[in-house]
N, C-alpha and C. Protein backbone atom coordinates (compact mmCIF):
# COMPACT_ATOMS: atom_id res chain seq x y z
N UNK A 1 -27.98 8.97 -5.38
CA UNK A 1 -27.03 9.66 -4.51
C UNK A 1 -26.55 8.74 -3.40
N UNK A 2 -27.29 7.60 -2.57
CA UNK A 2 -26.95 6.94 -1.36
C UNK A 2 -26.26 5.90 -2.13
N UNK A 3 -26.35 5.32 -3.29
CA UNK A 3 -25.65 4.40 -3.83
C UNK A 3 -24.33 4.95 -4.17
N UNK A 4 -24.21 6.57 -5.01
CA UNK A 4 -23.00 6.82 -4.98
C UNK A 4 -22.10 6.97 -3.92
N UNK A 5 -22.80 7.63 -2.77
CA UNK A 5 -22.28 7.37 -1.58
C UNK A 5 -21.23 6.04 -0.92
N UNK A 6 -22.10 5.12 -1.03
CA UNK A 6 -22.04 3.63 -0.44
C UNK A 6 -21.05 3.27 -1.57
N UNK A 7 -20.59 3.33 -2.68
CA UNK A 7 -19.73 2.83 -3.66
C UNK A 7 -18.59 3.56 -3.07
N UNK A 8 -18.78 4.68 -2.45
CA UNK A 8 -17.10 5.64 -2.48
C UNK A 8 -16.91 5.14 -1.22
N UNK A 9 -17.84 4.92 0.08
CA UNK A 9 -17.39 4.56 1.23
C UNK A 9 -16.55 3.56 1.01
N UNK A 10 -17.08 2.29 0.13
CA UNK A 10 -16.90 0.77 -0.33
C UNK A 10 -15.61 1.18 -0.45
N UNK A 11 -15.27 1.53 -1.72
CA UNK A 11 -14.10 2.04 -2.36
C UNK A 11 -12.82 2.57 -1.15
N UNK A 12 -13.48 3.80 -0.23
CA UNK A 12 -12.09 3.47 0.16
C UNK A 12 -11.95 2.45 1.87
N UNK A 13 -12.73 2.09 1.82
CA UNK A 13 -12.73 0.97 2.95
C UNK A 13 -11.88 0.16 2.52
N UNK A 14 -11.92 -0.48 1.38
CA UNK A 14 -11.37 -1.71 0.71
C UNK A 14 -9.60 -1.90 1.02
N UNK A 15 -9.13 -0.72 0.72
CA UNK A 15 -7.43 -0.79 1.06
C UNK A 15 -7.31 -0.90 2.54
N UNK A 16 -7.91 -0.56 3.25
CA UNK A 16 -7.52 -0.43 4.73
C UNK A 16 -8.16 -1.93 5.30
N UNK A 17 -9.20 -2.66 4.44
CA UNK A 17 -9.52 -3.82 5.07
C UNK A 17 -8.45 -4.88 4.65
N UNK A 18 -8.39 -4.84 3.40
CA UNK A 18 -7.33 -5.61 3.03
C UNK A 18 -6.04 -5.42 3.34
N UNK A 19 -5.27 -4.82 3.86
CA UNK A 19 -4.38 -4.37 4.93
C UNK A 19 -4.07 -5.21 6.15
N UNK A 20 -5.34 -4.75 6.64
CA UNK A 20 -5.69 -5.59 8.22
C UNK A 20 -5.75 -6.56 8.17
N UNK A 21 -6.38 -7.99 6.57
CA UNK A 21 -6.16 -9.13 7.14
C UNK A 21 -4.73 -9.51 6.56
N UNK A 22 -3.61 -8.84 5.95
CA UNK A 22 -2.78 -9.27 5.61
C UNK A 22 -1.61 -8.75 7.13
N UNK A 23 -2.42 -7.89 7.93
CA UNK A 23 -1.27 -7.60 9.55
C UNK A 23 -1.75 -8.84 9.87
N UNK A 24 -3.22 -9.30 10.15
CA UNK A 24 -3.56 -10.16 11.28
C UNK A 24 -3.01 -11.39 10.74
N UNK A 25 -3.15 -11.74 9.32
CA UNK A 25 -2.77 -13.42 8.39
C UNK A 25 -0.80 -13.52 8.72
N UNK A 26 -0.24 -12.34 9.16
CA UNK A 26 1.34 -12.25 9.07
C UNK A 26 1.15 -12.00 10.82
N UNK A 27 0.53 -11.73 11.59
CA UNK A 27 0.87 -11.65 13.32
C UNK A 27 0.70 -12.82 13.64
N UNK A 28 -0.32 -13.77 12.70
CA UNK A 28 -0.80 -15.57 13.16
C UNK A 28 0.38 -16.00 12.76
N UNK A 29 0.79 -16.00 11.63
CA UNK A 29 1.99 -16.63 11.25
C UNK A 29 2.88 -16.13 12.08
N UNK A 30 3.55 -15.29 12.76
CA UNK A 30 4.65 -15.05 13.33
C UNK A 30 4.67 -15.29 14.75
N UNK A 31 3.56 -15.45 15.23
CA UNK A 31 3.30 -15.83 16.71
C UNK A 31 3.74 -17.50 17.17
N UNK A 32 3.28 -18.26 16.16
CA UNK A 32 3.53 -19.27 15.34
C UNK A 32 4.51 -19.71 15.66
N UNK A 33 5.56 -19.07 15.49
CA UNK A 33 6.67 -19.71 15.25
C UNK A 33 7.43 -19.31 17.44
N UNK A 34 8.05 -20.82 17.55
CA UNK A 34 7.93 -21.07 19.01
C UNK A 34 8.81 -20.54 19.45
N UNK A 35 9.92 -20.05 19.17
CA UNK A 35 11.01 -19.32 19.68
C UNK A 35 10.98 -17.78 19.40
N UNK A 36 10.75 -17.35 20.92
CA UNK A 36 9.76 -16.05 20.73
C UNK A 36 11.72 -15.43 20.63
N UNK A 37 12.66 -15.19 20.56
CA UNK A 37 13.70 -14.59 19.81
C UNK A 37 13.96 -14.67 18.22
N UNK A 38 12.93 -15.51 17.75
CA UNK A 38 12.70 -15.22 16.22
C UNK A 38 12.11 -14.46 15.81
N UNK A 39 10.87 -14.74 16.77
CA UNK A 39 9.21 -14.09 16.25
C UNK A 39 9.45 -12.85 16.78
N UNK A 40 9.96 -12.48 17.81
CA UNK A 40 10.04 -10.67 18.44
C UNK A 40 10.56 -10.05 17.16
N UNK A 41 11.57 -10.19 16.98
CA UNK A 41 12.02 -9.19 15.87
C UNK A 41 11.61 -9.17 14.81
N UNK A 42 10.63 -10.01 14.24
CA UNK A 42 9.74 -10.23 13.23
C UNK A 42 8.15 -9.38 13.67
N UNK A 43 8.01 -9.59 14.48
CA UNK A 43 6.57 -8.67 14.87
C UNK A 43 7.50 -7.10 14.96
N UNK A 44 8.42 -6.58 15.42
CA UNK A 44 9.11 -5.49 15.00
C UNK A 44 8.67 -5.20 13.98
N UNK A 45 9.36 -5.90 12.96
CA UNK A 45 9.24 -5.36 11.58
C UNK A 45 7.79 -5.28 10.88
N UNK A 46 6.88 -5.86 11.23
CA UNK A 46 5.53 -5.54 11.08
C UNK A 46 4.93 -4.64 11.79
N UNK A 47 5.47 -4.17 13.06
CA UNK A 47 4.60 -3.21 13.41
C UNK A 47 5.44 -1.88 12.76
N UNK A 48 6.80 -1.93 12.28
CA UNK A 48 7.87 -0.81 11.58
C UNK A 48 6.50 -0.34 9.87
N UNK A 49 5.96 -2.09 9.65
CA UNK A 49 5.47 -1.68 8.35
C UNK A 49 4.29 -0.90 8.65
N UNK A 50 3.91 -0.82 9.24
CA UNK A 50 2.21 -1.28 9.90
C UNK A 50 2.44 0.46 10.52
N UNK A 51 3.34 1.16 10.57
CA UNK A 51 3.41 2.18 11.15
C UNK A 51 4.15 3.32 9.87
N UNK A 52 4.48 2.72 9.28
CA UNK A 52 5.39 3.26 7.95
C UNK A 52 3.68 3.71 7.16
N UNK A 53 2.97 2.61 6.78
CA UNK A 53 1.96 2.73 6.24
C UNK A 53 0.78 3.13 6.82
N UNK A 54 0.63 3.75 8.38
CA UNK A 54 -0.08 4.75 8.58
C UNK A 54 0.27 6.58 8.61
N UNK A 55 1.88 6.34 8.07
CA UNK A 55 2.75 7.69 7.83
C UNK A 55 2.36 8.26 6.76
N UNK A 56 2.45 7.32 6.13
CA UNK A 56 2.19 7.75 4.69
C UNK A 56 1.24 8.16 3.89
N UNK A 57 0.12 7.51 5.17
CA UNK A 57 -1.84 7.95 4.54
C UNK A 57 -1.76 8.78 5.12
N UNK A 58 -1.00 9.34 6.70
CA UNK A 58 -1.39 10.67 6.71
C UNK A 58 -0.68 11.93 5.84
N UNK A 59 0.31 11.48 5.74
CA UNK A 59 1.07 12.78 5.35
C UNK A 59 1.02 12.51 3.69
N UNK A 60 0.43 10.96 3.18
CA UNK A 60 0.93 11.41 1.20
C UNK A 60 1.77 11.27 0.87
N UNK A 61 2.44 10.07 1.76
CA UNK A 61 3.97 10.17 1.13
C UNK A 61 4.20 8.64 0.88
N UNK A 62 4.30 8.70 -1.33
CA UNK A 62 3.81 7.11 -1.07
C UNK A 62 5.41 6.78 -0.93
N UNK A 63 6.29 6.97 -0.59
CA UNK A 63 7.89 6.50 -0.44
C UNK A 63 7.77 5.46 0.48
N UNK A 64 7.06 6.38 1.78
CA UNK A 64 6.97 5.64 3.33
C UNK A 64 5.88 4.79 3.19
N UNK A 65 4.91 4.57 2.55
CA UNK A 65 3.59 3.92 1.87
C UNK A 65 4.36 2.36 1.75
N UNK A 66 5.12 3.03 0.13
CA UNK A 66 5.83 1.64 0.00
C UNK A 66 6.77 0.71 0.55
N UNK A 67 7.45 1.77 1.51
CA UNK A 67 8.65 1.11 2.52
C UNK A 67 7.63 0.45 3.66
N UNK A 68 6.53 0.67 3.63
CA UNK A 68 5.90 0.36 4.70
C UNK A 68 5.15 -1.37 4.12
N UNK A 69 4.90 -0.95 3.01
CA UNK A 69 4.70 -2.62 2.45
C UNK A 69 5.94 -3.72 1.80
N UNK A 70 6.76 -3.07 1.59
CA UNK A 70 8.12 -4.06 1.66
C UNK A 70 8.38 -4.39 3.08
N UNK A 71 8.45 -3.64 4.28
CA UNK A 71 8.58 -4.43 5.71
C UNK A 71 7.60 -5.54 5.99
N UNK A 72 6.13 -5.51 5.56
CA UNK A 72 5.32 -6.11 5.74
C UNK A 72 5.54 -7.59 4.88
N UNK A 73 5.68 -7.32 3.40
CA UNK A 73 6.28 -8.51 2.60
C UNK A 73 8.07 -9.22 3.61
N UNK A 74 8.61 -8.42 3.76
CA UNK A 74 9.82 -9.19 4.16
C UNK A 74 9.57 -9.69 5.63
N UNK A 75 8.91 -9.39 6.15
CA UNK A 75 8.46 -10.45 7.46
C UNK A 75 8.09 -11.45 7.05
N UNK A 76 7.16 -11.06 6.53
CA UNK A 76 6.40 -12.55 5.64
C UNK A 76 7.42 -13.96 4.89
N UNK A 77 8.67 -12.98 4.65
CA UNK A 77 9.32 -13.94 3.55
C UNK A 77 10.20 -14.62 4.26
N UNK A 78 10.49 -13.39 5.12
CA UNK A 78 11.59 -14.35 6.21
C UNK A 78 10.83 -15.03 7.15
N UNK A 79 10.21 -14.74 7.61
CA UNK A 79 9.25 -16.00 8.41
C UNK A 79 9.12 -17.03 7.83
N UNK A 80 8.48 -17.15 6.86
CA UNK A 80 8.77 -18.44 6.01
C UNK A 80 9.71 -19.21 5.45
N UNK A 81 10.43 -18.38 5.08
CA UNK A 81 12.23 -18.69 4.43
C UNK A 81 13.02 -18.79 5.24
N UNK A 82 12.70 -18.62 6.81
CA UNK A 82 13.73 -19.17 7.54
C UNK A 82 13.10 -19.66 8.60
N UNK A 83 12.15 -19.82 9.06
CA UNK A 83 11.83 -20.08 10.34
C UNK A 83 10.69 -21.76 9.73
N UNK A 84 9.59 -21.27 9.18
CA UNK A 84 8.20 -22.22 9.12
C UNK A 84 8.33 -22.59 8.04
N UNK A 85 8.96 -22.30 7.45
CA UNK A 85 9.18 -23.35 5.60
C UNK A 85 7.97 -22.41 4.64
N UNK A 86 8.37 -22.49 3.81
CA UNK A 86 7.32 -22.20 2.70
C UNK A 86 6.37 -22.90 2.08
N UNK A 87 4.85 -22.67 1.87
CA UNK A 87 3.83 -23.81 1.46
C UNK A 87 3.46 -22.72 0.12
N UNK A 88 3.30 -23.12 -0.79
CA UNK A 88 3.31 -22.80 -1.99
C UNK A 88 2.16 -21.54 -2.44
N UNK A 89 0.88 -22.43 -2.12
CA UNK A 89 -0.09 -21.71 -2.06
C UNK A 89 -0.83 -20.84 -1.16
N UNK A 90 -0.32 -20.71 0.15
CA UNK A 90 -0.35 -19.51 0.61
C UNK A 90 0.32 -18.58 0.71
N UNK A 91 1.76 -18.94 0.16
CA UNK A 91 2.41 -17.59 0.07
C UNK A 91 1.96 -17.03 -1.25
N UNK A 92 1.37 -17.81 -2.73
CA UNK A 92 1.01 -16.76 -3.30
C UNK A 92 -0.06 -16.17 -3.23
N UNK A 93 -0.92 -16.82 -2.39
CA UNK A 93 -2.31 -15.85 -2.17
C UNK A 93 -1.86 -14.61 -0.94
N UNK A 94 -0.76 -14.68 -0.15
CA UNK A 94 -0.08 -13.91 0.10
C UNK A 94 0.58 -12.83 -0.40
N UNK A 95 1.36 -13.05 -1.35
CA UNK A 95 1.73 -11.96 -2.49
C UNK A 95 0.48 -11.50 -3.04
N UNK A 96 -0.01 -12.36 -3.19
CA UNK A 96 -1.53 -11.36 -4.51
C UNK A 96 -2.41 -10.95 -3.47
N UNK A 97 -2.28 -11.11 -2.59
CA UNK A 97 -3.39 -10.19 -1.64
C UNK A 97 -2.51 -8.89 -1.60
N UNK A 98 -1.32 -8.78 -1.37
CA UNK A 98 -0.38 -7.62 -0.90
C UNK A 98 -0.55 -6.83 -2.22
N UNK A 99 -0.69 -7.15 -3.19
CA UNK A 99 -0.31 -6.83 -4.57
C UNK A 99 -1.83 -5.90 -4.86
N UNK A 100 -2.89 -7.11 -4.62
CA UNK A 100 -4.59 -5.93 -4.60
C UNK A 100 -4.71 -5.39 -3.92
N UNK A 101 -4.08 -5.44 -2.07
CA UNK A 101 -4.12 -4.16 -1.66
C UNK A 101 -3.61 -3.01 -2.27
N UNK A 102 -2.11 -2.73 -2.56
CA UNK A 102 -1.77 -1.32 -3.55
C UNK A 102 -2.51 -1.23 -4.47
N UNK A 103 -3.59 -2.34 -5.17
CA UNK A 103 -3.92 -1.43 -6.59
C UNK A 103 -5.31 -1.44 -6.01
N UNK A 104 -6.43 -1.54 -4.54
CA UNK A 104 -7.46 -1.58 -4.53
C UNK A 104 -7.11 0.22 -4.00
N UNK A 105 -5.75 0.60 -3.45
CA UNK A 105 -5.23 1.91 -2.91
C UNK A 105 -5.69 2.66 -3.89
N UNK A 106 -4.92 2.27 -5.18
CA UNK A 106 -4.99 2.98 -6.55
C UNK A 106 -6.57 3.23 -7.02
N UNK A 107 -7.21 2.55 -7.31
CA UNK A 107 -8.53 2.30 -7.38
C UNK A 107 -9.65 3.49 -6.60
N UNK A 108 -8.81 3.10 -5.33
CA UNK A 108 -9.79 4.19 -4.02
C UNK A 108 -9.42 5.59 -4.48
N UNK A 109 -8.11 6.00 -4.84
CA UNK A 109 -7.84 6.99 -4.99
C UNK A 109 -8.68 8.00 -6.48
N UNK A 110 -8.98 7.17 -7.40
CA UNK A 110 -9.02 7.24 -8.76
C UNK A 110 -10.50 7.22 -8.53
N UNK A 111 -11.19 6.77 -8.02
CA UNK A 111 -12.89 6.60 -8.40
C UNK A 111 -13.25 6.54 -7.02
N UNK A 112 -13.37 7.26 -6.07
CA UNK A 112 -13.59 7.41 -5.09
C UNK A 112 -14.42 9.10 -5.04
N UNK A 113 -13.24 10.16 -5.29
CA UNK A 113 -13.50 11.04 -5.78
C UNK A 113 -14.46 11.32 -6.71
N UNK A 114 -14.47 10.62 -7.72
CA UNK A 114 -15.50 10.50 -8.87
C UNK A 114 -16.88 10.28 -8.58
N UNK A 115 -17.49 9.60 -7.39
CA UNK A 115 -18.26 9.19 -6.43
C UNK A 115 -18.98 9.68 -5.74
N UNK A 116 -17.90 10.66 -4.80
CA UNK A 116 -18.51 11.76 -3.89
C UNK A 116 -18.71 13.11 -4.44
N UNK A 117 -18.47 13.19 -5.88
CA UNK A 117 -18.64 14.54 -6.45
C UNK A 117 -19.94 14.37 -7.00
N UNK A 118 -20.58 12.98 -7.16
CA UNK A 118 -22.26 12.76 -7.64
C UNK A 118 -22.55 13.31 -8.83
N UNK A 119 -21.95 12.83 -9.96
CA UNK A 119 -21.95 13.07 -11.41
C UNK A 119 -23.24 12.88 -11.69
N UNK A 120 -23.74 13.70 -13.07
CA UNK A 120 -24.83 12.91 -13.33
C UNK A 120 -25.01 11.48 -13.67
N UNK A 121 -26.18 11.53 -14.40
CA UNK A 121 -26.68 9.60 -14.57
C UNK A 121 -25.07 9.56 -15.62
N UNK A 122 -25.46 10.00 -16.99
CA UNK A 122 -24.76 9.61 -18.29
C UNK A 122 -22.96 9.68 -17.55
N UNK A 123 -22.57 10.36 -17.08
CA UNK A 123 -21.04 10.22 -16.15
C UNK A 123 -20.67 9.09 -15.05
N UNK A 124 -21.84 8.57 -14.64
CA UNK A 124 -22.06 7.85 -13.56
C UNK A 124 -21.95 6.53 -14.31
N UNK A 125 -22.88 6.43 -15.44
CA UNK A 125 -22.79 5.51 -16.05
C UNK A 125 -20.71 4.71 -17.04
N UNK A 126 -20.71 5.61 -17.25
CA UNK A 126 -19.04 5.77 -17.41
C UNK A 126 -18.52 5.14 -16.66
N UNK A 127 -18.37 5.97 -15.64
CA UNK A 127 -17.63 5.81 -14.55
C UNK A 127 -17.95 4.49 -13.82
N UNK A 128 -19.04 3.78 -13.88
CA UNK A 128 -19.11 2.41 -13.53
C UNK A 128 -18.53 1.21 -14.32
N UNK A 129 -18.62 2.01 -15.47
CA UNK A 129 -18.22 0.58 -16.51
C UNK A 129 -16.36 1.02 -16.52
N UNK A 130 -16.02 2.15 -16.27
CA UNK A 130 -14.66 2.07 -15.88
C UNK A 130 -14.29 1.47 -14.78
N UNK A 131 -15.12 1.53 -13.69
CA UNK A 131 -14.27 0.75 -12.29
C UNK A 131 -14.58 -0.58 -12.65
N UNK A 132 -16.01 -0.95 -13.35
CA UNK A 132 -16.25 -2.48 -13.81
C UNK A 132 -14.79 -3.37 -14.70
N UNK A 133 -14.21 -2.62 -15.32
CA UNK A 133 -13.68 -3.09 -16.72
C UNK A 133 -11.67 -3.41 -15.26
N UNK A 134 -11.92 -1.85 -14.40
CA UNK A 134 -10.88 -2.12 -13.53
C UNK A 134 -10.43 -3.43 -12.31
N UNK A 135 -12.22 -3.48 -11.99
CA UNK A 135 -12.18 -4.46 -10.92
C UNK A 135 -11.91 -6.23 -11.81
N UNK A 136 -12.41 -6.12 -13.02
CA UNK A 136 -12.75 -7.47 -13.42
C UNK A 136 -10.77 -7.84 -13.91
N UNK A 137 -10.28 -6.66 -14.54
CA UNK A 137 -8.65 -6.91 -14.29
C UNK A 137 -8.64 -7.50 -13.31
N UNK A 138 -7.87 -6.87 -12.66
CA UNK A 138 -7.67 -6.94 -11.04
C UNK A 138 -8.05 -8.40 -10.49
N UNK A 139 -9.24 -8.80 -10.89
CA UNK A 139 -9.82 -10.16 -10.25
C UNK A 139 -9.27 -11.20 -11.06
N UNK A 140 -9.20 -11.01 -12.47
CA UNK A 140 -8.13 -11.79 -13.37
C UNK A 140 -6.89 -12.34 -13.07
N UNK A 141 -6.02 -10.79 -12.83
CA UNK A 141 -4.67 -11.09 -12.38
C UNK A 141 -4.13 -11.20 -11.05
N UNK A 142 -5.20 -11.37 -10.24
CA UNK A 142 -5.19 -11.70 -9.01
C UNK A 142 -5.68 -13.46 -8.85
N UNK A 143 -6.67 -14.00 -9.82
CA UNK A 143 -6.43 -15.46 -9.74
C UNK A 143 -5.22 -16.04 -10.58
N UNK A 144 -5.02 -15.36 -11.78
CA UNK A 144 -4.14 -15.86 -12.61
C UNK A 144 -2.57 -15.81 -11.67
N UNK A 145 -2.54 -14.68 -11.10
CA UNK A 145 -0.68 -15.05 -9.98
C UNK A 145 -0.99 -15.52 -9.62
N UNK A 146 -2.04 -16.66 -9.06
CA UNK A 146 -2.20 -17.77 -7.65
C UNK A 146 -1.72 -19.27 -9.13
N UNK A 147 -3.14 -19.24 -9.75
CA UNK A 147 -3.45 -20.08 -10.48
C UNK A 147 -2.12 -20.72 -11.37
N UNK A 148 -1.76 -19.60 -12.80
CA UNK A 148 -0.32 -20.10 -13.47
C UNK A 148 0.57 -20.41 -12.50
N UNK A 149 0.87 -20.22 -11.84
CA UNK A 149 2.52 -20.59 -11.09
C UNK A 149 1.83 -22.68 -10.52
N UNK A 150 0.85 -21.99 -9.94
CA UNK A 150 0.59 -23.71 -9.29
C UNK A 150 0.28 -24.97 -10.54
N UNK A 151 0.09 -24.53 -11.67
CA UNK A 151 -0.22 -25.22 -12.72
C UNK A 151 1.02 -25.52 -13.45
N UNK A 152 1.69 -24.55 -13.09
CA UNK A 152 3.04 -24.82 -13.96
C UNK A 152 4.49 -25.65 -13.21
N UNK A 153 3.62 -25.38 -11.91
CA UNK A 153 4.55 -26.58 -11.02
C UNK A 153 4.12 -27.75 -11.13
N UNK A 154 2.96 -27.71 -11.17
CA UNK A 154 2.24 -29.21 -11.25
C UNK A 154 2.43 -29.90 -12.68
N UNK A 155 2.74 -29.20 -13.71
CA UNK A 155 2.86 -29.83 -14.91
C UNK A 155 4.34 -30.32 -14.78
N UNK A 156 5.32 -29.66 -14.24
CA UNK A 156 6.53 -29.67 -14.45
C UNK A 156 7.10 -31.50 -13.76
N UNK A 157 5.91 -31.21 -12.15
CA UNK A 157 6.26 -32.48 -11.58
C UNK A 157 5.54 -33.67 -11.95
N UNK A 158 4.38 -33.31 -13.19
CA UNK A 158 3.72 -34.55 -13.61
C UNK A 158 4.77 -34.87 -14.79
N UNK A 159 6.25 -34.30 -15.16
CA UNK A 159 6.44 -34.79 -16.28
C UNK A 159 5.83 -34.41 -17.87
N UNK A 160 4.52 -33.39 -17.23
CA UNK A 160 3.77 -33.02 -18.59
C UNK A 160 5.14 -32.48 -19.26
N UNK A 161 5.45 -31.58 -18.85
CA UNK A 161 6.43 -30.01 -19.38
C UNK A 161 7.82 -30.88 -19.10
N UNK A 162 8.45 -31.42 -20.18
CA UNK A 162 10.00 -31.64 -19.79
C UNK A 162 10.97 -30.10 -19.30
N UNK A 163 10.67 -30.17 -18.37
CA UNK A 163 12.11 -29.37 -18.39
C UNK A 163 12.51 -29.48 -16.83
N UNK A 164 13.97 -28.86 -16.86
CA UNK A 164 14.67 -29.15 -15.14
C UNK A 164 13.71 -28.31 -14.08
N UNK A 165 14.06 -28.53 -12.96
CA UNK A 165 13.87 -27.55 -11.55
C UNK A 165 14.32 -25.59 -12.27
N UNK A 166 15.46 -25.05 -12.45
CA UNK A 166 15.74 -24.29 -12.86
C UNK A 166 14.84 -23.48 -13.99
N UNK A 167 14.72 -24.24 -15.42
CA UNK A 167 13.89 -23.48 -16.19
C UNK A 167 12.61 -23.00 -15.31
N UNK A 168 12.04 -24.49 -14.96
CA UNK A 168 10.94 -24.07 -14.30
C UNK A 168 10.60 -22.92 -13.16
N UNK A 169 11.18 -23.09 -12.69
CA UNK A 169 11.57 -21.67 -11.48
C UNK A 169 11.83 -20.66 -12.09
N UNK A 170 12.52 -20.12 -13.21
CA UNK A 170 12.21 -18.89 -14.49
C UNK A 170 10.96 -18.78 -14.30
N UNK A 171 10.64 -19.67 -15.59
CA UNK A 171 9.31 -19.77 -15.80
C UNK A 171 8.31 -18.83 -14.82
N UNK A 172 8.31 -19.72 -13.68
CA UNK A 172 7.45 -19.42 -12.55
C UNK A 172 7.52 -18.11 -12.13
N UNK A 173 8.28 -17.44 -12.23
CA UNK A 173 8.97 -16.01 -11.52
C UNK A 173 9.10 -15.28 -12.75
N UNK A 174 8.50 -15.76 -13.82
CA UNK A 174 8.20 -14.44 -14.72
C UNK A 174 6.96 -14.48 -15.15
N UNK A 175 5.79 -15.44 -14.84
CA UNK A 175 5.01 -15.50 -14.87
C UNK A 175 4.49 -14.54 -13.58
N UNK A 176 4.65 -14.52 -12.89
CA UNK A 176 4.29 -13.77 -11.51
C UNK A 176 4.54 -12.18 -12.10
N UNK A 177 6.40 -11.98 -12.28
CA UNK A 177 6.56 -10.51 -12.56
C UNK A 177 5.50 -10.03 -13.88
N UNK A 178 4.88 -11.02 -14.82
CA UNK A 178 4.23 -10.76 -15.84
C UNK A 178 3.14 -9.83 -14.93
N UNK A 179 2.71 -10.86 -13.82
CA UNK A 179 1.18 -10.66 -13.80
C UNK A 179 1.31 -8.87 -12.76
N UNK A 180 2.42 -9.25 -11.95
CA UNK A 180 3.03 -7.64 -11.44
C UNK A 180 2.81 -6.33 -12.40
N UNK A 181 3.25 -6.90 -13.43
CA UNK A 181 3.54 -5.79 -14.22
C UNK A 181 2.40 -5.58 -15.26
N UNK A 182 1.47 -6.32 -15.28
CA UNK A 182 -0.26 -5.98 -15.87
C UNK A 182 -0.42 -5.76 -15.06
N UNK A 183 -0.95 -5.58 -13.49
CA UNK A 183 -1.15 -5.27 -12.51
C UNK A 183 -0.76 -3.74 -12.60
N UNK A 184 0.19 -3.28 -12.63
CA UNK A 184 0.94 -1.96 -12.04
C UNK A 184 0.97 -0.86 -13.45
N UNK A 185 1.34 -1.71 -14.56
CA UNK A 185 1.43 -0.74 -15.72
C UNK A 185 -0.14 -0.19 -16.61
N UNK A 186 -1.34 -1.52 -16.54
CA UNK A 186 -1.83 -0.76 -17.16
C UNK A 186 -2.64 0.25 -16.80
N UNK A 187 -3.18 0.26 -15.23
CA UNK A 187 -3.40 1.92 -15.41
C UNK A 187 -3.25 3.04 -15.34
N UNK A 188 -1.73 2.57 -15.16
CA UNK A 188 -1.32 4.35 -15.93
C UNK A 188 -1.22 4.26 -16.76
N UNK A 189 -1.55 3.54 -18.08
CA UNK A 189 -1.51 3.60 -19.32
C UNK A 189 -2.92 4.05 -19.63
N UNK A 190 -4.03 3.77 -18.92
CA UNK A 190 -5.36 3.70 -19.33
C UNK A 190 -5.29 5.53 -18.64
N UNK A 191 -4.60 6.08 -18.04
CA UNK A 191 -4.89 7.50 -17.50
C UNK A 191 -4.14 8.04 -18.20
N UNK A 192 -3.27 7.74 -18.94
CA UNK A 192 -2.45 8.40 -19.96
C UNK A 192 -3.06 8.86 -20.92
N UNK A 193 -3.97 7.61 -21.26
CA UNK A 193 -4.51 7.87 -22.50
C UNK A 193 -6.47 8.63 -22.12
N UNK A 194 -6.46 8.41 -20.91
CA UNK A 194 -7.75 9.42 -20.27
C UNK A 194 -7.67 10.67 -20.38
């Protein structure tokens, strides 16, 4: 029972921590930048997200949920894309952190409940090897969006992979939407078929 406990607390702690270091990893970056008539209206829009996405946990409304993490991503992008330049590999551990926060949301929501209702052993047992089989996704396609894109730049500029700037930048940006879209589609496919 204290373990099921401690798994559901875990569970929904997880979205709200990962949240917080993606406000505090985007307030460092925006502070950052020396011309505080850039950075003001950029901390705006993070505290617009940052307030969108405490609307939405209270009231359930994932519209304002998600408008609240597109403000948070577009600070991020424009801070970088116009102000501090873009460095490769932290903006995608940037994206894929933003990306496991919504599905660690999904996650909390889905087996959280399952948790605090204290199933027996044989349900319990289930239900672990389902969040097991969920988390080990998740940890997959959360190294794999960091990992493929930086491998496939690096091949491109070793000459391994003939091809131009252009293909490659495809490439790269559908490799990502790939990993988006294993990310987002399969479990509602796996509750479809639950």
């Amino acid at each position: 029972m204290a373990a099921s406990r401690v798994i559901a607390i875990t569970l929904r702690a997880a979205p709200s921590a990962t949240f917080a270091l993606l406000v505090v990893w985007l307030i460092v970056d925006v502070l950052s930048i020396p011309d505080s008539r850039r950075g003001f209206p950029l901390l705006g829009l993070v505290a617009a997200g940052v307030a969108l996405l405490l609307l939405g946990a209270n009231f359930q409304a994932r519209s304002t949920r998600t408008f609240g993490l597109v403000c948070i991503g577009a600070a991020y992008l424009i801070a970088h894309a116009v102000v501090l330049g873009i460095d490769l590999v932290p903006a995608l551990v940037f994206i894929s952190v933003l990306i496991i926060q919504v599905e660690l949301r999904v996650l909390a929501e889905r087996f959280a409940p399952l948790y605090e209702a204290d199933p027996g052993p044989d349900a319990q047992r289930r239900i672990r090897a389902a969040l097991g089989r969920a988390v080990l996704r998740l940890t997959v396609a959360a190294v794999l969006s960091v990992f493929v894109p930086i491998l496939a730049a690096d091949l491109a500029v070793a000459g391994v992979v003939p091809v131009t700037s252009v293909p490659t930048a495809i490439a790269l940006a559908a490799g990502l939407v790939a990993v988006v879209a294993l990310l987002a589609v399969v479990p509602s496919l796996e509750r479809r078929t639950a």
